[in-house]
C-alpha atoms as a PDB file:
ATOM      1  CA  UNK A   1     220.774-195.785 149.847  1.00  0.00           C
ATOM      2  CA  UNK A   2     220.628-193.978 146.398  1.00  0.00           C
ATOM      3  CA  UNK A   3     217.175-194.937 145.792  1.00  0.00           C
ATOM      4  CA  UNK A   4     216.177-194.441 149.472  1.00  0.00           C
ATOM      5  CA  UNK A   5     217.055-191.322 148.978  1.00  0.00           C
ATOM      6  CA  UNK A   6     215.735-190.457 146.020  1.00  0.00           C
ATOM      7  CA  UNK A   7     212.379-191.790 146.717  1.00  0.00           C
ATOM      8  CA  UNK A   8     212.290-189.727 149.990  1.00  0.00           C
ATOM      9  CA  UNK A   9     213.027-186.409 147.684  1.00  0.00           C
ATOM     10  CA  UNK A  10     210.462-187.081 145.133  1.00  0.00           C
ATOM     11  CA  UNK A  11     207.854-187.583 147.743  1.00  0.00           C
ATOM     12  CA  UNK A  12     208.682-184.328 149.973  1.00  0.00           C
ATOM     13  CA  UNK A  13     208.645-182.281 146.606  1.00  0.00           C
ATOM     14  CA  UNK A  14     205.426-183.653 145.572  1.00  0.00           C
ATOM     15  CA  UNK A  15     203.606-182.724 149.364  1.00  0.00           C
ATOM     16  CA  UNK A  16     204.905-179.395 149.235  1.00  0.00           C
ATOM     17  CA  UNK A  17     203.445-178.999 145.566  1.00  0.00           C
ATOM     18  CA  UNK A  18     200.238-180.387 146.848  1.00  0.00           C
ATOM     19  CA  UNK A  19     200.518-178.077 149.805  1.00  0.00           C
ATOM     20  CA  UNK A  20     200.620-175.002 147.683  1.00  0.00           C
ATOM     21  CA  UNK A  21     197.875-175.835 146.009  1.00  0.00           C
ATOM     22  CA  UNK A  22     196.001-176.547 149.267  1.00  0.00           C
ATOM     23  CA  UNK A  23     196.998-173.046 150.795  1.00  0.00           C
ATOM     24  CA  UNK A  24     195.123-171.231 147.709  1.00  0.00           C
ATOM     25  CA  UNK A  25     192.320-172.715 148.025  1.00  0.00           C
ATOM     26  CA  UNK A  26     192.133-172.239 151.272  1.00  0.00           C
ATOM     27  CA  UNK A  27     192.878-168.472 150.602  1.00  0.00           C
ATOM     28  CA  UNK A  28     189.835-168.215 148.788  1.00  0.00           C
ATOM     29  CA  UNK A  29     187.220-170.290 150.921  1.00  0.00           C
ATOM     30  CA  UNK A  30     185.160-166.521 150.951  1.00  0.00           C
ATOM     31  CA  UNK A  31     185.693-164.976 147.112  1.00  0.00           C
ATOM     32  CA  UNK A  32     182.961-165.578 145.380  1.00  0.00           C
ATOM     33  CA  UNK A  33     182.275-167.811 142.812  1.00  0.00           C
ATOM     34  CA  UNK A  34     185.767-169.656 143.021  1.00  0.00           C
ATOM     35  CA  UNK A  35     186.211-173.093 141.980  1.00  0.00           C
ATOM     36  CA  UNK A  36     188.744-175.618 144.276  1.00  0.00           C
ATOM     37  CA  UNK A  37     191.784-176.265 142.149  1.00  0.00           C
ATOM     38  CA  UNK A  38     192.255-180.021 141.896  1.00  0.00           C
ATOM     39  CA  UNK A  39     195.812-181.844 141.996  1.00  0.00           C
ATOM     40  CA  UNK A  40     197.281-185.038 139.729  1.00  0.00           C
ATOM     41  CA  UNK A  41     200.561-186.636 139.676  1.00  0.00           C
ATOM     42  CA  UNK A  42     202.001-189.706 137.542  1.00  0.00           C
ATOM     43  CA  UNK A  43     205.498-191.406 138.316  1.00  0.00           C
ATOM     44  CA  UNK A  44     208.053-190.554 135.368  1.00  0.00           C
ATOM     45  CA  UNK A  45     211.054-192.483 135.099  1.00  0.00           C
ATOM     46  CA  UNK A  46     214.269-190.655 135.242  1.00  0.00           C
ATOM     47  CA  UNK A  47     216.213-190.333 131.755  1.00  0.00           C
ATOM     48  CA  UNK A  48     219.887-191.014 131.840  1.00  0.00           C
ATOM     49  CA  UNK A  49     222.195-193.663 132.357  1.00  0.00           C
ATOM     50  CA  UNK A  50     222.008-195.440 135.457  1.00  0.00           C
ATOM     51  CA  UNK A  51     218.872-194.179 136.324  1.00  0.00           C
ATOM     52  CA  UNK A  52     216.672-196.952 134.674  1.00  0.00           C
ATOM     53  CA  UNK A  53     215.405-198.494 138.059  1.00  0.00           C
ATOM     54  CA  UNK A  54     214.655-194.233 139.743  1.00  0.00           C
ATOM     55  CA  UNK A  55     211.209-192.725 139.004  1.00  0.00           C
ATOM     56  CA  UNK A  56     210.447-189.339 139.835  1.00  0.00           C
ATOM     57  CA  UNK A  57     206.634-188.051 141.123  1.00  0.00           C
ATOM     58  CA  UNK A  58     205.891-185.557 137.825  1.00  0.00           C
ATOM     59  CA  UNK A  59     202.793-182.863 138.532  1.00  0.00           C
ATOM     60  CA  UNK A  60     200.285-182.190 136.176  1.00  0.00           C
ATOM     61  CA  UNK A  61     197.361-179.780 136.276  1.00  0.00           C
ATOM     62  CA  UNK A  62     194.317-181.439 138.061  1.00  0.00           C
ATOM     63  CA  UNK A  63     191.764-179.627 136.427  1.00  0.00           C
ATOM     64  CA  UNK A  64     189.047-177.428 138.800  1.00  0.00           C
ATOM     65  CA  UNK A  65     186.078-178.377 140.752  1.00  0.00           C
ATOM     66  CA  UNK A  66     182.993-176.828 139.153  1.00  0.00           C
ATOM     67  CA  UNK A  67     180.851-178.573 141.543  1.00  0.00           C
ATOM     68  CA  UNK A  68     178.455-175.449 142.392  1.00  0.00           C
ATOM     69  CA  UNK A  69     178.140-173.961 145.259  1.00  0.00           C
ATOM     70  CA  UNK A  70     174.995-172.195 147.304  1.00  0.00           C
ATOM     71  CA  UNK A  71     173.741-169.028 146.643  1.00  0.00           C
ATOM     72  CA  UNK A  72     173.585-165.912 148.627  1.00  0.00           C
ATOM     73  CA  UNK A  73     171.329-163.287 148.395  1.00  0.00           C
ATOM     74  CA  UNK A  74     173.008-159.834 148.166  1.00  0.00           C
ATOM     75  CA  UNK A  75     170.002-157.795 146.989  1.00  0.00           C
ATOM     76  CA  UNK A  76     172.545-155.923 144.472  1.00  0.00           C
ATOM     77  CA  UNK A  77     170.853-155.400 141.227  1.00  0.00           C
ATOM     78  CA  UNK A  78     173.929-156.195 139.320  1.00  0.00           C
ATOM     79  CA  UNK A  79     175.041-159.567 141.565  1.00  0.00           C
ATOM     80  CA  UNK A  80     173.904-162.604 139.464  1.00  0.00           C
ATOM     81  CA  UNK A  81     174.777-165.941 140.730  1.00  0.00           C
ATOM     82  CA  UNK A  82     174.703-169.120 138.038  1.00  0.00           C
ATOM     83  CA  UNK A  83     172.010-171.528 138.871  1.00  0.00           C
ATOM     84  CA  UNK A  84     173.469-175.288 138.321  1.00  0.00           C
ATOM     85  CA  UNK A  85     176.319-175.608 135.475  1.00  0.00           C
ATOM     86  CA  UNK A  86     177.310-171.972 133.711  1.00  0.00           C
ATOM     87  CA  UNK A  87     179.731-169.483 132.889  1.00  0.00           C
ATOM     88  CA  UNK A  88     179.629-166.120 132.361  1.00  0.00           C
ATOM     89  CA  UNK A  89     182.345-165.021 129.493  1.00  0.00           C
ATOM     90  CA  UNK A  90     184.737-162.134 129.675  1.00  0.00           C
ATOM     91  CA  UNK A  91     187.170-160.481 127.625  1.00  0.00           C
ATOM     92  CA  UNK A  92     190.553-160.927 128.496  1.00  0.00           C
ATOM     93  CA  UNK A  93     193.370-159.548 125.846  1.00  0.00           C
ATOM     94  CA  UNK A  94     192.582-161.255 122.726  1.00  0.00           C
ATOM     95  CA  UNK A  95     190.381-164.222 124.051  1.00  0.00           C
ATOM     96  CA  UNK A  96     187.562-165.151 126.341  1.00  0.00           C
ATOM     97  CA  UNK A  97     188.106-166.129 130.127  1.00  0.00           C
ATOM     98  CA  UNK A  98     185.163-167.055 132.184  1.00  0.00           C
ATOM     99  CA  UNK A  99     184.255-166.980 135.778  1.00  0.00           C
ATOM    100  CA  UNK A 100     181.344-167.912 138.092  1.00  0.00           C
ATOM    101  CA  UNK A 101     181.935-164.863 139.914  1.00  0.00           C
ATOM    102  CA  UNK A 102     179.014-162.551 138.822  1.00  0.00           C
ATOM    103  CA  UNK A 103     179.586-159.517 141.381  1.00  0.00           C
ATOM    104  CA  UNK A 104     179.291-157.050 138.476  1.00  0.00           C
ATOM    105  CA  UNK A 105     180.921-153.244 138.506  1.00  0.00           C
ATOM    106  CA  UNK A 106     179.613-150.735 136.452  1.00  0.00           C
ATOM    107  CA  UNK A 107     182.288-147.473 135.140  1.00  0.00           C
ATOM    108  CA  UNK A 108     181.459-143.785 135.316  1.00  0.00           C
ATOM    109  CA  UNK A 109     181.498-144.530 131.574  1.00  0.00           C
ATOM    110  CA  UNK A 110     178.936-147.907 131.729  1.00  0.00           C
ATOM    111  CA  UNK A 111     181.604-150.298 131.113  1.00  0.00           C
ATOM    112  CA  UNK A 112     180.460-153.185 132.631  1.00  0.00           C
ATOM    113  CA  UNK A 113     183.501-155.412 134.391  1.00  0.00           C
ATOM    114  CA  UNK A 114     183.908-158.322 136.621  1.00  0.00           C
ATOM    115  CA  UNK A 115     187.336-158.226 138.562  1.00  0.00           C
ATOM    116  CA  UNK A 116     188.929-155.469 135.633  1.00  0.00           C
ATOM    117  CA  UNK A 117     187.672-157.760 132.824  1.00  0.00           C
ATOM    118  CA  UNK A 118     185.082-156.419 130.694  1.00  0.00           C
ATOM    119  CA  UNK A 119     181.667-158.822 130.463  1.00  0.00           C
ATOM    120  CA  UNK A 120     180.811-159.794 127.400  1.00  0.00           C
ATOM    121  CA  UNK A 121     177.876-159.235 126.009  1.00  0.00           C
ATOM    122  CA  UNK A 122     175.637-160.000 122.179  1.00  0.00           C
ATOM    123  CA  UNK A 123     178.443-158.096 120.622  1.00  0.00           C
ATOM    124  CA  UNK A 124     181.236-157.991 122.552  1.00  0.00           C
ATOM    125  CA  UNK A 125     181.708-155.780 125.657  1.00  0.00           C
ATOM    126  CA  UNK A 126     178.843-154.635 127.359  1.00  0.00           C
ATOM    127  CA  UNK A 127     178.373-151.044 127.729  1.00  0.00           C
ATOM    128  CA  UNK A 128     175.445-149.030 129.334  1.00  0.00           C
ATOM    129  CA  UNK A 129     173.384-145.884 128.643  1.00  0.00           C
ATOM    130  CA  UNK A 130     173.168-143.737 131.264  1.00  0.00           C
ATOM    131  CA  UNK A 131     170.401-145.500 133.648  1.00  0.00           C
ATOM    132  CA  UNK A 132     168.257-144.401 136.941  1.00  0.00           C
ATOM    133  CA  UNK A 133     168.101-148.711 137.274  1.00  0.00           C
ATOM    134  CA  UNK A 134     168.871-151.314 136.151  1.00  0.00           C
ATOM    135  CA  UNK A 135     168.123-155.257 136.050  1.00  0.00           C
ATOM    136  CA  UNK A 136     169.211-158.293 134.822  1.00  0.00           C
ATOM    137  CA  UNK A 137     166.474-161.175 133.635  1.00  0.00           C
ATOM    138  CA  UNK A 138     167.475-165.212 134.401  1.00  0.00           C
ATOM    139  CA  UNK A 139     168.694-165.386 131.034  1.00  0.00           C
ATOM    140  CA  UNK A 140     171.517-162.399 131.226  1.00  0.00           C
ATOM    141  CA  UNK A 141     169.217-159.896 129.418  1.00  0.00           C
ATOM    142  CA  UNK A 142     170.175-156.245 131.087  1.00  0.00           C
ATOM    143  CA  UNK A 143     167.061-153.776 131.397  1.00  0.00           C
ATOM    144  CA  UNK A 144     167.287-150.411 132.271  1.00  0.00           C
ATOM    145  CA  UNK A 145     164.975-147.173 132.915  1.00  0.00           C
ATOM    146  CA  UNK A 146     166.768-144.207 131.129  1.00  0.00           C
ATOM    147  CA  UNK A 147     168.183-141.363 132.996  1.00  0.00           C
ATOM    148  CA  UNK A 148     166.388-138.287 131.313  1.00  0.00           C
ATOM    149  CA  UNK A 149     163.396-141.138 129.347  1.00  0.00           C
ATOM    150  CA  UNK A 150     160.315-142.424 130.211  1.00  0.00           C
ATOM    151  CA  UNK A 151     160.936-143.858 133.748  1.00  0.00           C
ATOM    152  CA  UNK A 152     157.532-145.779 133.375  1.00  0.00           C
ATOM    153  CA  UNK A 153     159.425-147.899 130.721  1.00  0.00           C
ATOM    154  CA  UNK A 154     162.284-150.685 131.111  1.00  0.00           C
ATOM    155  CA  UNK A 155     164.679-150.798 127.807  1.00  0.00           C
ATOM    156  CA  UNK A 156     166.430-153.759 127.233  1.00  0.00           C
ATOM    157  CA  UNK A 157     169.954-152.807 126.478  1.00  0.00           C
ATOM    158  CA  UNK A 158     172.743-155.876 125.989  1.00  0.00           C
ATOM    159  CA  UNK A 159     171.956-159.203 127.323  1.00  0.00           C
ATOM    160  CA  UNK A 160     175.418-161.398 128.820  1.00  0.00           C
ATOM    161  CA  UNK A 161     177.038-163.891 127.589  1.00  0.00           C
ATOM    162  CA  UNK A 162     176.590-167.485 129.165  1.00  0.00           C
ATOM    163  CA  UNK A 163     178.507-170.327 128.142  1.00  0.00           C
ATOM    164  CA  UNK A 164     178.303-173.791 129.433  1.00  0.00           C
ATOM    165  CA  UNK A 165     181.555-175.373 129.061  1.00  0.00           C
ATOM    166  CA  UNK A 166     182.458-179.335 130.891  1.00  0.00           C
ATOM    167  CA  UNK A 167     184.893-179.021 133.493  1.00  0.00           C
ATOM    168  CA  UNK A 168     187.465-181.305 131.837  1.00  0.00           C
ATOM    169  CA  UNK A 169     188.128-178.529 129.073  1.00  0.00           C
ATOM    170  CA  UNK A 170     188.374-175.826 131.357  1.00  0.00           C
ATOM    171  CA  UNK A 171     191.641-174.821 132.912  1.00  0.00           C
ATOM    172  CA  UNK A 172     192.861-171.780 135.151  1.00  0.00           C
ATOM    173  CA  UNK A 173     195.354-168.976 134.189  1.00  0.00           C
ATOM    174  CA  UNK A 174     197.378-167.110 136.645  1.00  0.00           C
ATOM    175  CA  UNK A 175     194.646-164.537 137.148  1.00  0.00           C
ATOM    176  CA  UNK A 176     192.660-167.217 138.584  1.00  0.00           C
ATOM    177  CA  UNK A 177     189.754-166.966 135.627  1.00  0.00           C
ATOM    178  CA  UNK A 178     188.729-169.893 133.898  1.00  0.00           C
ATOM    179  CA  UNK A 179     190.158-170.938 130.260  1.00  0.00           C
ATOM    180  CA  UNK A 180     188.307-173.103 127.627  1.00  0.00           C
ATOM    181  CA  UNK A 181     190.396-176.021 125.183  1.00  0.00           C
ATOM    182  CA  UNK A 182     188.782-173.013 122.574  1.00  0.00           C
ATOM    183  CA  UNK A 183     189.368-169.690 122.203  1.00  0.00           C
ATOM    184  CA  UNK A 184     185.816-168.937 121.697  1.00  0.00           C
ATOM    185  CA  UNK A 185     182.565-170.899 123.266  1.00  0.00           C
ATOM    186  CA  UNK A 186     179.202-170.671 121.977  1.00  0.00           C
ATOM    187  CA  UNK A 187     176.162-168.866 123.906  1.00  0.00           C
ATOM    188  CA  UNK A 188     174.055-171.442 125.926  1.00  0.00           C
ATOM    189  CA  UNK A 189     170.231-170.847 126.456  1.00  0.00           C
ATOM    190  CA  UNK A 190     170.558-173.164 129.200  1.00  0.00           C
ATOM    191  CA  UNK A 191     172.461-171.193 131.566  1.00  0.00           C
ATOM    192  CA  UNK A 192     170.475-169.908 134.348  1.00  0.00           C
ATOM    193  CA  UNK A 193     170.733-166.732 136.519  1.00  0.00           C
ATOM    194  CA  UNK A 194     169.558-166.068 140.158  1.00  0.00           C
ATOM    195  CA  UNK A 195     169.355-161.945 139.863  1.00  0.00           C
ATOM    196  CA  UNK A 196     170.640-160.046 143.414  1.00  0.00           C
ATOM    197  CA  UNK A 197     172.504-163.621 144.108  1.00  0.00           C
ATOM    198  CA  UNK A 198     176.094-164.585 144.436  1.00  0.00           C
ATOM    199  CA  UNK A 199     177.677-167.829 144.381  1.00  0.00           C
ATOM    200  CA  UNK A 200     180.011-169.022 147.085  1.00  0.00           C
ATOM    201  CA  UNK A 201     183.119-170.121 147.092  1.00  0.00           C
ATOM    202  CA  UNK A 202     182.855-174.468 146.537  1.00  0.00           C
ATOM    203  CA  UNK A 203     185.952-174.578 148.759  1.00  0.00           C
ATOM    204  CA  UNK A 204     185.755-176.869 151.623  1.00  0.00           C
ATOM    205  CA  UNK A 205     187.847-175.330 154.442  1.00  0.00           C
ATOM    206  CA  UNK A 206     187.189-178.807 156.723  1.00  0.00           C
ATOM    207  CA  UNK A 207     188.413-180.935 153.897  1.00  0.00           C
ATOM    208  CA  UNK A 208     191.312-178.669 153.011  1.00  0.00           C
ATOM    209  CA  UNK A 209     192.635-178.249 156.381  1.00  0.00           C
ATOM    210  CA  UNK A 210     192.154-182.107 156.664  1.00  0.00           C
ATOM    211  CA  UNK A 211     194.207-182.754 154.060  1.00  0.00           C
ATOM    212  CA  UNK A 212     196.655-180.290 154.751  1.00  0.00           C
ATOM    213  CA  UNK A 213     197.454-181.625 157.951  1.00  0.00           C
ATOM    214  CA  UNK A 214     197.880-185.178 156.374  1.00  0.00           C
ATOM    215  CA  UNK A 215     200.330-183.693 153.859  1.00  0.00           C
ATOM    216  CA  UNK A 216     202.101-182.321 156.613  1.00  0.00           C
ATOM    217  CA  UNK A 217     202.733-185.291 158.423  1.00  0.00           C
ATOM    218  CA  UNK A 218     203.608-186.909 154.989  1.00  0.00           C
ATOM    219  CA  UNK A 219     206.285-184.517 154.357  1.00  0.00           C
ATOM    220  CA  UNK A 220     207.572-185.194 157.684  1.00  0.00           C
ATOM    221  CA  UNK A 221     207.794-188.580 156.890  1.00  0.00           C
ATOM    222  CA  UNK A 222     210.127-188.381 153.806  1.00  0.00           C
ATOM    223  CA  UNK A 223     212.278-185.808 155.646  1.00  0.00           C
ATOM    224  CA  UNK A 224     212.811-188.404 158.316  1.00  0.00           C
ATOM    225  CA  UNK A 225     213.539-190.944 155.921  1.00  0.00           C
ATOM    226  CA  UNK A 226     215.871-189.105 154.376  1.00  0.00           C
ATOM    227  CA  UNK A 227     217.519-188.871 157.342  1.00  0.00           C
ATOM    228  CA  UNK A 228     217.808-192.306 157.935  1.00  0.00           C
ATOM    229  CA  UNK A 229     218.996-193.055 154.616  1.00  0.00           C
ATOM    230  CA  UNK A 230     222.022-190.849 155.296  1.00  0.00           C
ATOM    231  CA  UNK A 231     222.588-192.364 158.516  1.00  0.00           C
ATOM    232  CA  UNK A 232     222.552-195.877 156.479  1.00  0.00           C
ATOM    233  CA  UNK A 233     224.809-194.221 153.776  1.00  0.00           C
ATOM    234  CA  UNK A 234     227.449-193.039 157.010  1.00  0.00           C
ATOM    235  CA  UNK A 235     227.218-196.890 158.345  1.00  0.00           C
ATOM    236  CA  UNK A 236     228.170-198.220 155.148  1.00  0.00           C
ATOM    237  CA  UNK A 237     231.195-196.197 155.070  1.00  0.00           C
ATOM    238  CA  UNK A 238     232.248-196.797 157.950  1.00  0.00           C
ATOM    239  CA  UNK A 239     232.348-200.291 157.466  1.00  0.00           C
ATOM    240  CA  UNK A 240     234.351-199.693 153.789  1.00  0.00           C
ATOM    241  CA  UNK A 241     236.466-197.405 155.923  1.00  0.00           C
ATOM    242  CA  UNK A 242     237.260-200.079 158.622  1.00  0.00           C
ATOM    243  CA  UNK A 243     237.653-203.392 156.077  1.00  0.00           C
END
């Protein structure tokens, strides 16, 4: 009944892991830019003695879905959405994170930020003149007509960094931006922008409600088999009990 038992709590532990990670990316179905979190699990055998025949259901990190996503037109001057594969690189503390959320926010003082982290620009973070407009070209070059110039004439100021990174080195920290194997990536020419676009979310509510409801009835499952191998462990008792 041991290993019923056991095999019954690995499984419910691993559905309600799988369920959290579900629920978030269901949470973000509408933020822009956000990439599905992906789930992976191995069996580990359990260390100890006595427990050479029990394995144990051992999470690991999935990796993310970078499959994109469509574009939406927002008509924003500084919304950019990434045509095909892309990043765009911020600063985070002492490294780069990197997002496909390009819904821009410019300071009183021209500091240029996407979700609090400063975007990084041809020498680190971008910071703007004081500007009657401004634009951004397909290949993150920022323009802008001077406040007090020549308002005939577009200046080009800083131009964002765009990285293209493949989606088995990339990783997600707590703040839910994206994390390179390296510290630092290189600029790619590659990288596309759609100007006065944003990216959707790549979340599939359908599929994750699907499979949310199947991990439901799978945790279900192991809960009722646990009961039943304590009902089996009670029987055998008895019988001891009664020899």
């Amino acid at each position: 009944m041991d290993h019923l038992i056991y095999t019954a709590m690995s499984g419910a532990s691993r559905s309600l892991e799988q369920q959290q990670i579900r629920a978030n990316n269901l949470s973000n179905v509408n933020t822009s830019g956000f990439r599905s979190d992906l789930d992976q699990a191995q069996a580990s055998q359990v260390s100890g003695s006595g427990y050479d025949s029990r394995y144990a259901v051992r999470s690991g990190s999935g990796g993310v879905d970078m499959s994109p996503a469509a574009l939406e037109q927002t008509g924003r001057e500084l919304d950019v959405g990434i045509i095909g594969s892309g990043l765009i690189a911020l600063q985070s503390g002492g490294r780069e994170v990197y997002t496909r959320n390009g819904h821009i926010d410019v300071s009183p003082d021209g500091d240029l930020t996407i979700n609090g982290q400063p975007v990084l620009g041809e020498g680190g973070p971008i910071v703007l003149p004081p500007f009657a407009q401004v634009s951004i070209a397909d290949d993150g070059t920022i323009s802008i007509l001077p406040q007090d110039g020549d308002l005939n004439a577009l200046m080009d100021v800083d131009r964002i960094k765009l990285v293209d990174v493949a989606s088995s080195a990339l990783s997600k920290d707590n703040a839910g931006f994206l994390l390179s194997n390296n510290r630092i990536e290189p600029r790619s020419e590659e990288v596309v922008l759609a100007n006065k676009h944003l990216e959707s979310s790549n979340v599939s509510a359908i599929g994750e409600m699907i499979s949310s409801m199947t991990l439901n009835r799978s945790f279900e499952a192991q809960i009722k088999m646990m009961k039943v191998a304590e009902e089996l462990a009670q029987a055998g008792n008895r019988v001891m009990r009664s020899a």
